[in-house]
Protein backbone atom coordinates (compact mmCIF):
# COMPACT_ATOMS: atom_id res chain seq x y z
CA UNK A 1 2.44 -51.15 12.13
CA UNK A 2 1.32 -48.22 13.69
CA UNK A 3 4.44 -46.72 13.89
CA UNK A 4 4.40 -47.05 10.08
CA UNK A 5 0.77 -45.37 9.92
CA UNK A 6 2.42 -42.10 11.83
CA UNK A 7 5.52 -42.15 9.89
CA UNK A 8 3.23 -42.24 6.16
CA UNK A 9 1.02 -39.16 8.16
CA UNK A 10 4.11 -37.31 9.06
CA UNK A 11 4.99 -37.43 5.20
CA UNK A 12 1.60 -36.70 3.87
CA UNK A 13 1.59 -33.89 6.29
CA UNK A 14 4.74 -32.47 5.08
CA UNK A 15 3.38 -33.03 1.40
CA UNK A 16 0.05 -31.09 2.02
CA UNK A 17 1.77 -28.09 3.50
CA UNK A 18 4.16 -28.01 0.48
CA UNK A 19 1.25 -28.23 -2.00
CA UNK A 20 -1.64 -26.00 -1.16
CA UNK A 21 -3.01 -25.94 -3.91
CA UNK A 22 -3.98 -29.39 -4.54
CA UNK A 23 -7.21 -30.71 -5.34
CA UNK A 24 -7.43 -34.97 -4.76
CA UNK A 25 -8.80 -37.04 -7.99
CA UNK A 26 -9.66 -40.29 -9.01
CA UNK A 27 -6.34 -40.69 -9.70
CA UNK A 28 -4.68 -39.21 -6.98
CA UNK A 29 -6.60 -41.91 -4.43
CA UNK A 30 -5.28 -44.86 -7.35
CA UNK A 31 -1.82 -43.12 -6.83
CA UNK A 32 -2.04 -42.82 -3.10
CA UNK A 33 -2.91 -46.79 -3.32
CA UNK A 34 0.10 -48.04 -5.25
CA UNK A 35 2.64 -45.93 -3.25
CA UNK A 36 1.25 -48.62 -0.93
CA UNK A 37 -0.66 -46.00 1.38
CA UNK A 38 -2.96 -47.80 4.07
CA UNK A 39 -6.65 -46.98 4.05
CA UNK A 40 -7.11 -45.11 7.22
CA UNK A 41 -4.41 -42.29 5.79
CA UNK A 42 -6.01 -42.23 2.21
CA UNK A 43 -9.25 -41.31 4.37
CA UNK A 44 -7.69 -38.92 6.49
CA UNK A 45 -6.38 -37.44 3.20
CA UNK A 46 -9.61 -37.23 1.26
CA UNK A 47 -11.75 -35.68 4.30
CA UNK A 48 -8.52 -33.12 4.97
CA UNK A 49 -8.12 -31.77 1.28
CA UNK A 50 -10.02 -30.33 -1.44
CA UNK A 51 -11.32 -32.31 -3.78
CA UNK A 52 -12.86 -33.00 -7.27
CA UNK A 53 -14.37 -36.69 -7.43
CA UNK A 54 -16.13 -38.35 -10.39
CA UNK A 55 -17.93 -41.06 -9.19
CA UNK A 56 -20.48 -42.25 -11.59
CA UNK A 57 -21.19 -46.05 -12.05
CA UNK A 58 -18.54 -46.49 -14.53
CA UNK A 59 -16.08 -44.66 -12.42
CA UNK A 60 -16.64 -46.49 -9.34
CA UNK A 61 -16.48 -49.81 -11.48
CA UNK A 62 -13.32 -48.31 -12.49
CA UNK A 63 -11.70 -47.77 -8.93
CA UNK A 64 -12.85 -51.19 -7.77
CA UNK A 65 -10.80 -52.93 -10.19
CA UNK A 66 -7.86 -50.87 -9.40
CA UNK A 67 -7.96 -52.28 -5.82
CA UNK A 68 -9.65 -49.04 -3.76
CA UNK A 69 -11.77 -50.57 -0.80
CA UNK A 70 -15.41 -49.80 -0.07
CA UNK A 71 -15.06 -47.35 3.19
CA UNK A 72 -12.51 -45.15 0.57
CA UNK A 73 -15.07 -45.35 -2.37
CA UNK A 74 -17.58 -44.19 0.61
CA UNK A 75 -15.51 -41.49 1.95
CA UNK A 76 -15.22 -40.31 -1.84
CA UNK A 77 -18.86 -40.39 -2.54
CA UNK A 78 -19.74 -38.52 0.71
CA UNK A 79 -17.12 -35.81 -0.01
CA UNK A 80 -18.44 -34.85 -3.53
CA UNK A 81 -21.68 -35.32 -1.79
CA UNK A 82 -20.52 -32.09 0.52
CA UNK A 83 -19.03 -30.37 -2.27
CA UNK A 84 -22.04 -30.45 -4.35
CA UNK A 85 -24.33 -29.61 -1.47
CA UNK A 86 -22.12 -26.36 -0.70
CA UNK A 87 -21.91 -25.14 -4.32
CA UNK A 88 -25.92 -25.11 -4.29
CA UNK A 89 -26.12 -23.60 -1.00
CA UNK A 90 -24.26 -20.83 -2.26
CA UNK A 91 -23.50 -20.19 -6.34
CA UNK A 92 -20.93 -17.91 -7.82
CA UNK A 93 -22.26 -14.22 -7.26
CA UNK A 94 -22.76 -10.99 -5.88
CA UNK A 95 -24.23 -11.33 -2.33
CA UNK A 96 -25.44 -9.02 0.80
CA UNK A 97 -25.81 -9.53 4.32
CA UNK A 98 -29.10 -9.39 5.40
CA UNK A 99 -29.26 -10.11 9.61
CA UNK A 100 -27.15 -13.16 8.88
CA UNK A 101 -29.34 -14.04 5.53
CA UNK A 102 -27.11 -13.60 1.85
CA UNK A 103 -29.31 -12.20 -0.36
CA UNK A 104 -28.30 -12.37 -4.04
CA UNK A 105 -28.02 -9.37 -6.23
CA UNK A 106 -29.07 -10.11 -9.56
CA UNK A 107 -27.13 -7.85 -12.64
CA UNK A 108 -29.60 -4.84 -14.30
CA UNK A 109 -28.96 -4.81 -17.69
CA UNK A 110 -28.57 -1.65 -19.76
CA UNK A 111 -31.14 -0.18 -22.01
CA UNK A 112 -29.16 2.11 -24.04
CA UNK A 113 -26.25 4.92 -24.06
CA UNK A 114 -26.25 8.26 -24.74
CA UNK A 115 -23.87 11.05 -25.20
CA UNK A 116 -24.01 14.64 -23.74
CA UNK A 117 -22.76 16.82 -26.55
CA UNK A 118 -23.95 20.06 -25.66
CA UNK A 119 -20.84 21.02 -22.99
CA UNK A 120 -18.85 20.14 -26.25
CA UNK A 121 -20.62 22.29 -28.63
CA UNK A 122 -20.15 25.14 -26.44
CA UNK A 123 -16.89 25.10 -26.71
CA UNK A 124 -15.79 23.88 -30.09
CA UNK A 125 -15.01 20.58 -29.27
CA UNK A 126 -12.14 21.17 -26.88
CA UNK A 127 -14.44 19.78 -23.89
CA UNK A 128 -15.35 16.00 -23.85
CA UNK A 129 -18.84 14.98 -24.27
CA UNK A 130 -19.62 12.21 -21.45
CA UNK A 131 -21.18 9.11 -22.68
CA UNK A 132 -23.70 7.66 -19.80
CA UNK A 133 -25.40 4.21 -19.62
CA UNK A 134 -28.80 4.15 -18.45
CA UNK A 135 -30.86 1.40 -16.50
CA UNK A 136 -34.67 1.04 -16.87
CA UNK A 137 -36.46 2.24 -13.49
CA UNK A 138 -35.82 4.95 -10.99
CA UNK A 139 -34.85 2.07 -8.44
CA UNK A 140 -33.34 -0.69 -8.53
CA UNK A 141 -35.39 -4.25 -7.52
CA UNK A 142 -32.22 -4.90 -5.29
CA UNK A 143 -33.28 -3.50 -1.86
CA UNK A 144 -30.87 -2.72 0.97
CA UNK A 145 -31.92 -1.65 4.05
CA UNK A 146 -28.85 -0.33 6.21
CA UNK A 147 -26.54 2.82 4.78
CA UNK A 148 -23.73 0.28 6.05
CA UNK A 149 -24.10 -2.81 3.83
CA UNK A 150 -21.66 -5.53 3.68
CA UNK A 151 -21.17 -7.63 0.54
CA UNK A 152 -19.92 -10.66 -0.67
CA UNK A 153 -18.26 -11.62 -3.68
CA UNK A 154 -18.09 -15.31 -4.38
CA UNK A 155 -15.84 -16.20 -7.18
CA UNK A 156 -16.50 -19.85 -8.98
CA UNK A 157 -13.59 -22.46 -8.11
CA UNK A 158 -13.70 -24.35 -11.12
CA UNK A 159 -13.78 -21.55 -13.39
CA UNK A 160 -16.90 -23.54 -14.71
CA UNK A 161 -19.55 -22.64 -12.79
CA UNK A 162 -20.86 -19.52 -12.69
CA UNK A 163 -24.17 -19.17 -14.80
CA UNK A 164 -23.62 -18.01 -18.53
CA UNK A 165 -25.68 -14.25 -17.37
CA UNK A 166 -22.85 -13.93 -14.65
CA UNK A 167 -20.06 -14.66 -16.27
CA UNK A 168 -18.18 -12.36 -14.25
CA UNK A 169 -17.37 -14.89 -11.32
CA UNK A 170 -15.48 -16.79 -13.26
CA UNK A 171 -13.36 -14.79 -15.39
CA UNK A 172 -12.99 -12.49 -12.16
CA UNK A 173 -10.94 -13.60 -9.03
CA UNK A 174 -11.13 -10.19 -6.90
CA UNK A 175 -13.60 -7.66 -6.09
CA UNK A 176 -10.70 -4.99 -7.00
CA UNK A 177 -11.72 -5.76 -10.64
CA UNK A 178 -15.05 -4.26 -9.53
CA UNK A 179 -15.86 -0.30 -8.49
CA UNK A 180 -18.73 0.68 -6.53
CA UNK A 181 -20.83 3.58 -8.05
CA UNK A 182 -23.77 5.90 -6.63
CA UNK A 183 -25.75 6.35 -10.00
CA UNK A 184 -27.77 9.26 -11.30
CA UNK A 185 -31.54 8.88 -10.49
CA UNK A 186 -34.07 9.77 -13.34
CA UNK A 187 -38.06 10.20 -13.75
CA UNK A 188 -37.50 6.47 -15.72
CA UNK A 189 -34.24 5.79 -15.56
CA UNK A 190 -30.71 5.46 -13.67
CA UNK A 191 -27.24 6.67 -15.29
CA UNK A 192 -23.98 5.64 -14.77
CA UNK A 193 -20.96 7.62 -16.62
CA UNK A 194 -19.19 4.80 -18.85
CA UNK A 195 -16.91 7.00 -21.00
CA UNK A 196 -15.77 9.99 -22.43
CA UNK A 197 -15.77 11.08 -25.92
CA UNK A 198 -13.17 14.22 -27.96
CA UNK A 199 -13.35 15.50 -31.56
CA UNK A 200 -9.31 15.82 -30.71
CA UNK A 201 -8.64 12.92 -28.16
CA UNK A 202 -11.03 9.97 -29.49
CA UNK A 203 -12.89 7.72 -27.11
CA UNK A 204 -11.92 6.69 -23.79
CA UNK A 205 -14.21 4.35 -21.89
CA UNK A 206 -14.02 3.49 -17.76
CA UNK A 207 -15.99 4.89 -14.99
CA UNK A 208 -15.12 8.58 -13.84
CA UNK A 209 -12.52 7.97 -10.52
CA UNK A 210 -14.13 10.89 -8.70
CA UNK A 211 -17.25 8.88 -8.57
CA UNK A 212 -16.01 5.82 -7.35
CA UNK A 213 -16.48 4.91 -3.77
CA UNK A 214 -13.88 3.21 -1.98
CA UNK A 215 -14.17 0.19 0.25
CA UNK A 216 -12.53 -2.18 2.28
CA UNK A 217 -11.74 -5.85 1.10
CA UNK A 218 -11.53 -8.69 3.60
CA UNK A 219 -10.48 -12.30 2.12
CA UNK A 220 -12.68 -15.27 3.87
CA UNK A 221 -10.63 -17.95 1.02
CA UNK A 222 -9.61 -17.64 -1.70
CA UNK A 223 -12.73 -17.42 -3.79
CA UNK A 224 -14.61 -15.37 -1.12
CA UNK A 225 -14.75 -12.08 -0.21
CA UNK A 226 -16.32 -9.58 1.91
CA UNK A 227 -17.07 -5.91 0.94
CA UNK A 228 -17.80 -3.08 3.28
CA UNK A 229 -18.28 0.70 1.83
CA UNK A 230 -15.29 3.11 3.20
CA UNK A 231 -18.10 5.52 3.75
CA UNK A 232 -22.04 5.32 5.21
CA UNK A 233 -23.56 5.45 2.00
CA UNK A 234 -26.75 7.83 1.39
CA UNK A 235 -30.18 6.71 0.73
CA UNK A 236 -29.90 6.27 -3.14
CA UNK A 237 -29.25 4.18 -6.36
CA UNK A 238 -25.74 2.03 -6.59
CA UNK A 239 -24.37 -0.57 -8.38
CA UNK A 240 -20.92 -2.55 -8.78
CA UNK A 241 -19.66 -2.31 -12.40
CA UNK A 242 -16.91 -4.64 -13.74
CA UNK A 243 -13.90 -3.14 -14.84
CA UNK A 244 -11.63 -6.07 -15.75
CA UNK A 245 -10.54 -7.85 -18.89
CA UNK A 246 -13.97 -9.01 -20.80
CA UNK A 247 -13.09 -12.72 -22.22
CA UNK A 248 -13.57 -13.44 -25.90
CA UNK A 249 -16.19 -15.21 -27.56
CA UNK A 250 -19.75 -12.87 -27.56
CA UNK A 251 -19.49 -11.24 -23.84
CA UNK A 252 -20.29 -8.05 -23.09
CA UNK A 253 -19.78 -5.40 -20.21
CA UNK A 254 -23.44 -4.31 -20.60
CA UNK A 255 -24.66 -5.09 -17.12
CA UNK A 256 -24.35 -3.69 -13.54
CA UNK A 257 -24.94 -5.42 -10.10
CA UNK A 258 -27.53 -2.67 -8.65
CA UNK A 259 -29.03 -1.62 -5.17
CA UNK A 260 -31.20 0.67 -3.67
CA UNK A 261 -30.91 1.83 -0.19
CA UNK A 262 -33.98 3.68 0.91
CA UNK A 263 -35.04 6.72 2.77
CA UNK A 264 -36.10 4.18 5.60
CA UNK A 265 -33.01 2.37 6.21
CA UNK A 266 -31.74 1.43 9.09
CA UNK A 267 -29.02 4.33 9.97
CA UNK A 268 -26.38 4.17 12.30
CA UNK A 269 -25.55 8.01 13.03
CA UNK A 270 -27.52 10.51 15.10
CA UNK A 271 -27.06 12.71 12.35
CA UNK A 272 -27.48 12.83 8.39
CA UNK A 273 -25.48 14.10 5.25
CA UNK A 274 -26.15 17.82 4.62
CA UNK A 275 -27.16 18.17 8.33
CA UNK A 276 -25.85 21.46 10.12
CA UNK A 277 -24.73 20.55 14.02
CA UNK A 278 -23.17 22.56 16.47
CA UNK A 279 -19.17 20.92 17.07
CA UNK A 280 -16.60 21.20 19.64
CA UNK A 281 -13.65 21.88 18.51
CA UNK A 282 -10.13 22.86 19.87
CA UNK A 283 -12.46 24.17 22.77
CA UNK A 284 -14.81 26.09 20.89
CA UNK A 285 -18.31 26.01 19.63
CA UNK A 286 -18.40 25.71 15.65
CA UNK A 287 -21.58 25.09 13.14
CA UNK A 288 -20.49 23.00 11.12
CA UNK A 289 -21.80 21.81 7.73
CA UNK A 290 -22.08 17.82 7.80
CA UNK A 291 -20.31 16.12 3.75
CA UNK A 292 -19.40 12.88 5.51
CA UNK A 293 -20.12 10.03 7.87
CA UNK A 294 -17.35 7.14 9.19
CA UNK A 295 -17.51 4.56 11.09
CA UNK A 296 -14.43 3.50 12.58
CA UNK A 297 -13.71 1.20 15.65
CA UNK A 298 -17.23 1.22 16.33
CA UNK A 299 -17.78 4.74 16.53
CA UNK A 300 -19.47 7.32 14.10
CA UNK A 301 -17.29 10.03 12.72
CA UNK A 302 -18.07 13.20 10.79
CA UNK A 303 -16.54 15.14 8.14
CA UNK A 304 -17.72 18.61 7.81
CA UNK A 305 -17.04 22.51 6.83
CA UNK A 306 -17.32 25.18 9.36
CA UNK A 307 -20.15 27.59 8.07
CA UNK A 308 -18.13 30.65 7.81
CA UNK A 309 -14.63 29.56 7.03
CA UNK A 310 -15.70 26.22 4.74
CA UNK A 311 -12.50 24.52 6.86
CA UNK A 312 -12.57 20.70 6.98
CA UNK A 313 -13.03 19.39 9.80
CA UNK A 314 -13.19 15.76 11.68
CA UNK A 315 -15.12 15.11 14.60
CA UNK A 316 -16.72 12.37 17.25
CA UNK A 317 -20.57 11.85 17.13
CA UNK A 318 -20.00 12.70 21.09
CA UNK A 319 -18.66 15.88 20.46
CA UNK A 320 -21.76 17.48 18.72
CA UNK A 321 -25.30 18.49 18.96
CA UNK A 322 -28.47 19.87 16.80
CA UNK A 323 -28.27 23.00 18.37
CA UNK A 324 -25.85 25.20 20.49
CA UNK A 325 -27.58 25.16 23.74
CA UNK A 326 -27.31 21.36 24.08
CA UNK A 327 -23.93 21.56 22.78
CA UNK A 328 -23.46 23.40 25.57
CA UNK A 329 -25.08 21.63 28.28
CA UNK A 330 -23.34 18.71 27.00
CA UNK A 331 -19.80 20.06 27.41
CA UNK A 332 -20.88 21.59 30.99
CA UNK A 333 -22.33 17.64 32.21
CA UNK A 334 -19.05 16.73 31.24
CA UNK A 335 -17.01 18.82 32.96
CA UNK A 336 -18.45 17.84 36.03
């Protein structure tokens, strides 16, 4: 008998592996019955897979009289149980990292568009007047304290789930269909650039590509995802906007996933965009005008111009100082 048991888990192993993708039923436990499958496996299955249970009264009346025991109708309760308990632990959404704590961003909804025709009047038409979308406030409610935030996007499974207002996490599946966009700050308002608009050309609508800001995409599954900003971002107003298909049936693009990061924020660098510091490079003593800040590996890098020449130039937080004279001492500590 139990050589039996070890053969059917061999097979069902074999089966899992060749179907990923599968997600157990009602049915499949009635089918996993009548292919004469003993208990103990069907449980093993059911605790081991993904699954999608319906187990009101009438359903478990229903699997009774198809022969499924108790301890699998209790394994089958308890695993919807977990399901249902993780989906309200954590919804379809837009998400930061906090210390350990997701915080959900909430989308900002436009209050209204308008076009900048005077570039285009100047000059006949031939330029294109840029349409921008504004947002009511001069910050957004979304607060995020560090210039190095990390996101993350959690897509619904079931294609079912995600709240009507965030319908996005459902007909989305990556956070490639998303860019990430610093936004104009107003007195009143925030802008973000939706489009472009030519007596000549017609109307073109998308977000302008040298505004977008890349970043990095790390898969956890395959409905979540986390986010981390290519560059330290500045103390400022953002938002993710959704750039894929928009489904039929009364949706609109006419929303944006917002944040603030404030003057206050926790900052990882010695040193700030717009800074001037005194670099070494190729054994010499530059000023250096600071446009950039990395992190990679764990350590802060700069991208700058030199003040006379405007050269770019990379260099380690180690390898410059606020002023000359420390520079100096610096280099002449480590020498010795």
């Amino acid at each position: 008998m139990k050589k039996l048991i070890l053969l059917f888990i061999f097979l069902l192993a074999g089966y899992t592996i060749s179907n990923a993708q599968e997600v157990l039923t009602n049915q499949s436990v009635i089918d996993m019955l009548e292919i004469g499958l003993g208990e103990d496996v069907i449980i093993a299955k059911i605790t081991t897979s993904e699954c999608d249970f319906s187990i009101s009264i009438n359903d478990l009346k229903d699997l009774k009289e198809k022969g499924v025991s108790d301890n699998i109708i209790i394994a089958m309760v308890k695993q919807e149980k977990d399901n249902n308990e993780q989906s309200k632990t954590l919804l379809p959404g837009l998400y930061f990292n906090d210390n350990d704590s997701l915080i959900k961003i909430f989308p900002t909804t436009f209050s209204g568009t308008k076009t900048n025709t005077l570039g285009s009047a100047f000059s006949y038409g031939i330029a294109s007047a840029k349409i921008k979308s504004t947002m009511p406030g001069s910050s957004s409610k979304n607060i995020v304290n560090t210039v190095t935030p990390e996101f993350i996007f959690l897509f619904d499974k079931k294609q079912e789930n995600a709240p009507l207002s965030e319908w996005w996490f459902s007909v989305a599946s990556s956070p490639s269909q998303f860019v990430l966009v610093k936004l104009n700050k107003k007195e009143k308002s925030r802008e973000l650039g939706t489009g472009k608009v030519n007596v000549y050309a017609g109307s073109s609508m998308g977000i302008d590509e040298e505004s977008i800001i890349k970043f990095t995409i790390s898969k956890t599954n395959d409905f979540e995802f986390k986010v981390i900003p290519e560059d330290i971002l500045q103390p400022g107003e953002y938002c993710f906007f959704y750039q894929g298909v928009i489904p039929q049936g009364g949706y609109t693009n006419q929303s944006v996933f917002d944040f603030s990061i404030p003057m206050n924020c926790r900052y990882p660098s010695k040193f700030r965009h717009g800074q001037r510091v005194w670099v070494q490079i190729e054994g010499k003593i530059k000023n250096c005008n600071i446009i950039d800040i990395k992190i990679k590996d764990g350590e802060v890098h700069y991208e700058g111009e030199m003040t006379n020449s405007l050269k770019k130039v990379e260099w380690l937080e180690t390898d410059c100082a606020k002023s000359k004279k420390e520079l100096e001492e610096i280099s002449l500590n480590n020498n010795h």
